[in-house]
PDB file of N, CA and C in Angstrom:
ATOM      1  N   UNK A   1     104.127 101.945  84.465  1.00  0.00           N
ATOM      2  CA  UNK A   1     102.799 101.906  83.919  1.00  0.00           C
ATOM      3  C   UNK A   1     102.383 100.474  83.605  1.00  0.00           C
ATOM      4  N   UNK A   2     103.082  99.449  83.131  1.00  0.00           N
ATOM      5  CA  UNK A   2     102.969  98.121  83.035  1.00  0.00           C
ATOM      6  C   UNK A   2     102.729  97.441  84.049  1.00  0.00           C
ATOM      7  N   UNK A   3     103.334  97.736  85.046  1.00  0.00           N
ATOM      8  CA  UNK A   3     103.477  96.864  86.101  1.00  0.00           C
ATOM      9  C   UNK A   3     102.185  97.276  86.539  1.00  0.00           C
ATOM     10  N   UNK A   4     101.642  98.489  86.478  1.00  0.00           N
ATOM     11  CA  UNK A   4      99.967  98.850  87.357  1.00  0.00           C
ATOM     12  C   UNK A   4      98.624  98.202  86.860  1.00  0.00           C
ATOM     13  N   UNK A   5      99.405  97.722  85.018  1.00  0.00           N
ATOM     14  CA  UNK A   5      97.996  96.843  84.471  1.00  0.00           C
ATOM     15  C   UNK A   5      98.239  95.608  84.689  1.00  0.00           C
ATOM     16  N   UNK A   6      99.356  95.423  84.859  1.00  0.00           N
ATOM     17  CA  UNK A   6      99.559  94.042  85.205  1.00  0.00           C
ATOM     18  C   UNK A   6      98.825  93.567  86.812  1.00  0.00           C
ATOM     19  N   UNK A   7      99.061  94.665  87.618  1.00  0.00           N
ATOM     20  CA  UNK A   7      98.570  94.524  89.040  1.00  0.00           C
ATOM     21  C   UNK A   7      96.659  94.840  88.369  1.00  0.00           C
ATOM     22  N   UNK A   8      96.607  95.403  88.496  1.00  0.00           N
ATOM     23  CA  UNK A   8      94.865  95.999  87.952  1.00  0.00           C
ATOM     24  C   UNK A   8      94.581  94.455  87.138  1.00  0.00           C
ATOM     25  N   UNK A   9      95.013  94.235  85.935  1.00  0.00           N
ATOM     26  CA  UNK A   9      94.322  92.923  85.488  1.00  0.00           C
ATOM     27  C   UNK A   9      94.131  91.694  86.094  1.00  0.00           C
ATOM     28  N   UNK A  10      95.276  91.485  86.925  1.00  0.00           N
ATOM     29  CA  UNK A  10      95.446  90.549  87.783  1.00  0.00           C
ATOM     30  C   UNK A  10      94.162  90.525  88.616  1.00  0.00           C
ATOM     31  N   UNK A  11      93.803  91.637  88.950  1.00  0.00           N
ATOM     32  CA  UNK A  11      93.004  91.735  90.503  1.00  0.00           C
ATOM     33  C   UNK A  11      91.716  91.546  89.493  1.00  0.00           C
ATOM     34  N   UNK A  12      91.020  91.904  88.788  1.00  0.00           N
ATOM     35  CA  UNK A  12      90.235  91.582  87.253  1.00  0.00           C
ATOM     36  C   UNK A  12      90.422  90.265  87.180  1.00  0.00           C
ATOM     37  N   UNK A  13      90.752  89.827  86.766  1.00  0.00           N
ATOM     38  CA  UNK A  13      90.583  88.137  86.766  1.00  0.00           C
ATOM     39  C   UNK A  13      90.448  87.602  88.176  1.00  0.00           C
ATOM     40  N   UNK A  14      91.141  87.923  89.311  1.00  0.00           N
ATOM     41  CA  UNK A  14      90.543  86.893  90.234  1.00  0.00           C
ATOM     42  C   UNK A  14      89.259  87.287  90.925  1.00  0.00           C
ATOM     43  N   UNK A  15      88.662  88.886  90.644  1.00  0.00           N
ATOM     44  CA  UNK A  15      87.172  88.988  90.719  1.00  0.00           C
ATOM     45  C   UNK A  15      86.463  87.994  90.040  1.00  0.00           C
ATOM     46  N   UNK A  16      86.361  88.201  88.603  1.00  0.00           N
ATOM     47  CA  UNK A  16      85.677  87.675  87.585  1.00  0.00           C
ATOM     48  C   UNK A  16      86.006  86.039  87.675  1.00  0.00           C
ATOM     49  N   UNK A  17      86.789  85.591  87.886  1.00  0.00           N
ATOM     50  CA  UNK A  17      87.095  83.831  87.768  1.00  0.00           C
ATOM     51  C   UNK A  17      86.773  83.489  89.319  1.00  0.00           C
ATOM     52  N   UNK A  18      86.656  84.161  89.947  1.00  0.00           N
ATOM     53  CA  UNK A  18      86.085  83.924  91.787  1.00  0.00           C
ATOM     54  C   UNK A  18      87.687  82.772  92.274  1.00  0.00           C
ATOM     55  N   UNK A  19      88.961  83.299  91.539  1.00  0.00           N
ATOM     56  CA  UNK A  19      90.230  82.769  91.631  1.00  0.00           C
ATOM     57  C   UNK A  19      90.802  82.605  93.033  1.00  0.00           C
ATOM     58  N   UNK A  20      90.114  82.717  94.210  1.00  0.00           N
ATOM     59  CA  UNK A  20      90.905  83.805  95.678  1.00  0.00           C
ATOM     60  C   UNK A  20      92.027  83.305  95.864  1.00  0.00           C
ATOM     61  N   UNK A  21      92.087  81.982  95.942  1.00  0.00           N
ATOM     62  CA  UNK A  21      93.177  81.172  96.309  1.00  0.00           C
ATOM     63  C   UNK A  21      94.468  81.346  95.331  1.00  0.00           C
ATOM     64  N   UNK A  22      94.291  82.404  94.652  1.00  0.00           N
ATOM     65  CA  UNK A  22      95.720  82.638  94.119  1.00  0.00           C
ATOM     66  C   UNK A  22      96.195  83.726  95.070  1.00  0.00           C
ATOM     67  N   UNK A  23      95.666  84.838  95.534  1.00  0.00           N
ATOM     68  CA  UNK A  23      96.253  85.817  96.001  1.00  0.00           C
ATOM     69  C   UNK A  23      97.329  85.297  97.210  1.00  0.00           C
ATOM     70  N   UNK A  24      96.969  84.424  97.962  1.00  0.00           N
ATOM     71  CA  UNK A  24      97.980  84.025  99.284  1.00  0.00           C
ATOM     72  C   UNK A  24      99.037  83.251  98.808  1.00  0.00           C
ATOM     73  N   UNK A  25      98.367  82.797  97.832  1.00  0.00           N
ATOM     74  CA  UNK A  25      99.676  81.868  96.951  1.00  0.00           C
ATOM     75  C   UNK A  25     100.691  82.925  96.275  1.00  0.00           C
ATOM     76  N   UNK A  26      99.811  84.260  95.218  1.00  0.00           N
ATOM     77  CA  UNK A  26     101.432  84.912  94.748  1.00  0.00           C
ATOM     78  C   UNK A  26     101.744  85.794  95.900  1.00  0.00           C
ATOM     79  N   UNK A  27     101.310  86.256  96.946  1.00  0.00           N
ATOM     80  CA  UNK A  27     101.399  87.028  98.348  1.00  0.00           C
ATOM     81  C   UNK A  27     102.728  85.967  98.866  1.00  0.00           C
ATOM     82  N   UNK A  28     102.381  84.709  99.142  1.00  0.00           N
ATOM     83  CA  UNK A  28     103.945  84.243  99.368  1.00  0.00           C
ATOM     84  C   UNK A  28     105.069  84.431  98.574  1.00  0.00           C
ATOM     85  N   UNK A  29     104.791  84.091  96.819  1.00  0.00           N
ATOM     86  CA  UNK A  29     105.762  83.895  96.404  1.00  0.00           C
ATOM     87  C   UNK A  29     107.022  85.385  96.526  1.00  0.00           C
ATOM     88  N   UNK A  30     105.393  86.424  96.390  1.00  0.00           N
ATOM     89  CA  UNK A  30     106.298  87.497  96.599  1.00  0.00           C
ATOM     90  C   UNK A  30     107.111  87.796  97.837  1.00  0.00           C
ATOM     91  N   UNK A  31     106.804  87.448  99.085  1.00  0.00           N
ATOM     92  CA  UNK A  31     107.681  87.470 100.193  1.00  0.00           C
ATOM     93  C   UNK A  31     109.191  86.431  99.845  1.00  0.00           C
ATOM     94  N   UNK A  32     108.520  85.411  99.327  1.00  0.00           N
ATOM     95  CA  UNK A  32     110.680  84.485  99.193  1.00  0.00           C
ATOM     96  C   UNK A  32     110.839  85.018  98.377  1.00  0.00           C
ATOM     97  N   UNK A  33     110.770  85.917  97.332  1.00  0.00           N
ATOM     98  CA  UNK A  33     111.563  86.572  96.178  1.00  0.00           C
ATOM     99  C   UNK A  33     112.555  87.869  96.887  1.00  0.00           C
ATOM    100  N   UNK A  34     111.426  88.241  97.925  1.00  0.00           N
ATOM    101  CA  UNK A  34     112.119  89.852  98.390  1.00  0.00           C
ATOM    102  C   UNK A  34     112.988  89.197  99.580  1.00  0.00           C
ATOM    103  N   UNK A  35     113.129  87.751 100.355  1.00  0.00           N
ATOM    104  CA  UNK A  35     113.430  87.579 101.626  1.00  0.00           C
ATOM    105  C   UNK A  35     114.878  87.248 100.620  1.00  0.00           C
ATOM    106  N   UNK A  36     114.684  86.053  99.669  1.00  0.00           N
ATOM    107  CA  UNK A  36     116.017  85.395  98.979  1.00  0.00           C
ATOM    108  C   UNK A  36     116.762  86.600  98.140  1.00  0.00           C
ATOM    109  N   UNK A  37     116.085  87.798  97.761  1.00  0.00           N
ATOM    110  CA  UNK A  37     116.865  89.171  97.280  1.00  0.00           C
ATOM    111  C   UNK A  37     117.500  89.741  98.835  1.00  0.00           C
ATOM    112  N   UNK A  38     116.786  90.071  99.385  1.00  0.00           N
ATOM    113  CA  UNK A  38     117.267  90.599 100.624  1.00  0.00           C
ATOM    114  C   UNK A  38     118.602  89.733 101.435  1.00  0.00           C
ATOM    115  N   UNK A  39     118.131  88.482 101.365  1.00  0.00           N
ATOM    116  CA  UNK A  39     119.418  87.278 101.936  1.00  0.00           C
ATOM    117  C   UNK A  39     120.803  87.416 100.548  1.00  0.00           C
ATOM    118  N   UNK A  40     120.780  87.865 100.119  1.00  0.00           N
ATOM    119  CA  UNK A  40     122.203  88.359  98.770  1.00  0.00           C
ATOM    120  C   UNK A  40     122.783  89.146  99.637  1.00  0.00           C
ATOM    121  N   UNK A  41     122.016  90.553  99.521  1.00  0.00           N
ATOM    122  CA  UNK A  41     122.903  91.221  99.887  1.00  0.00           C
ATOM    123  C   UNK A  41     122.464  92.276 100.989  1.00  0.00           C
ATOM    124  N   UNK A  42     122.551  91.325 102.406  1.00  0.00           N
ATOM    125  CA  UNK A  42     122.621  91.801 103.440  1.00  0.00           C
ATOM    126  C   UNK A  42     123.765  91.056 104.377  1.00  0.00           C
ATOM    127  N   UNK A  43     124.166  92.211 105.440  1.00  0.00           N
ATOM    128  CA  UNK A  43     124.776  91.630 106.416  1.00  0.00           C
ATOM    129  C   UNK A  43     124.245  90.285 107.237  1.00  0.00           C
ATOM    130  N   UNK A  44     122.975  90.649 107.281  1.00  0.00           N
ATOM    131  CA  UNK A  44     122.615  89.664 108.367  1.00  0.00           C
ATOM    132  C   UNK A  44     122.064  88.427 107.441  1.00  0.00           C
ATOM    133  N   UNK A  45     122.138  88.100 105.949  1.00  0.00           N
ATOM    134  CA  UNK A  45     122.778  86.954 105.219  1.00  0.00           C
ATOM    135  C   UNK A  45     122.631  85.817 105.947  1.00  0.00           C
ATOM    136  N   UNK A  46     123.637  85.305 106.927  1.00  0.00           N
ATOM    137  CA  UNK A  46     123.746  84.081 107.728  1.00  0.00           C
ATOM    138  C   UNK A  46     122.720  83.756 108.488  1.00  0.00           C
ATOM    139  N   UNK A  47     122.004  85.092 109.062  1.00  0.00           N
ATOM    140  CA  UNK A  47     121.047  84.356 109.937  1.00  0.00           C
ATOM    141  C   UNK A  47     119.513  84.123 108.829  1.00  0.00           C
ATOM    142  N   UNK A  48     119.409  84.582 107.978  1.00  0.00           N
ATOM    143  CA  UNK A  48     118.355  84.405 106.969  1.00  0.00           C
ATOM    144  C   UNK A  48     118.378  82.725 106.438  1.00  0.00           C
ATOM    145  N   UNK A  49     119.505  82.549 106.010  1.00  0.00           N
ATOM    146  CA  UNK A  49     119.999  81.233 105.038  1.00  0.00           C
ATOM    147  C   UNK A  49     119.086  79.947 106.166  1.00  0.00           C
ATOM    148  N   UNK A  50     119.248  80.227 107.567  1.00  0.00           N
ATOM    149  CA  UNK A  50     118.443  78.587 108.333  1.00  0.00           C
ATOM    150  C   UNK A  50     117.012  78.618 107.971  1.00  0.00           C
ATOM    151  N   UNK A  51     116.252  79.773 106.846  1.00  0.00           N
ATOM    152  CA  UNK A  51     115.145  79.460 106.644  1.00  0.00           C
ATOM    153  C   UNK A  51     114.571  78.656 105.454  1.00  0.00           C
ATOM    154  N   UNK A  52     116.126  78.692 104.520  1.00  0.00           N
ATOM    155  CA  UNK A  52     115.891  78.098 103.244  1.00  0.00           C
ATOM    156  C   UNK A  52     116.282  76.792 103.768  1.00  0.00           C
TER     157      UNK A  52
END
């Protein structure tokens, strides 16, 4: 339930502040969070790591 106002307010402020240029910015951050979680603990590990 937190996490949905957190998503909902979020999207609320960058209407209202005309913010856009954050969305591609946390849209990345969220991809290296799930790629560098995913590069832990996967097999294929080694071939991930030549992107960091």
């Amino acid at each position: 339930m937190a996490k949905q106002s957190l998503v909902r307010d979020f999207i609320a402020f960058v209407r209202h502040e005309k913010k856009w240029w954050l969305v591609p910015l946390l849209a990345i951050l969220l991809l290296v969070g799930v790629l560098i979680v995913f590069a832990q603990s996967s097999p294929l590990a080694p071939f991930i790591y030549p992107f960091f």
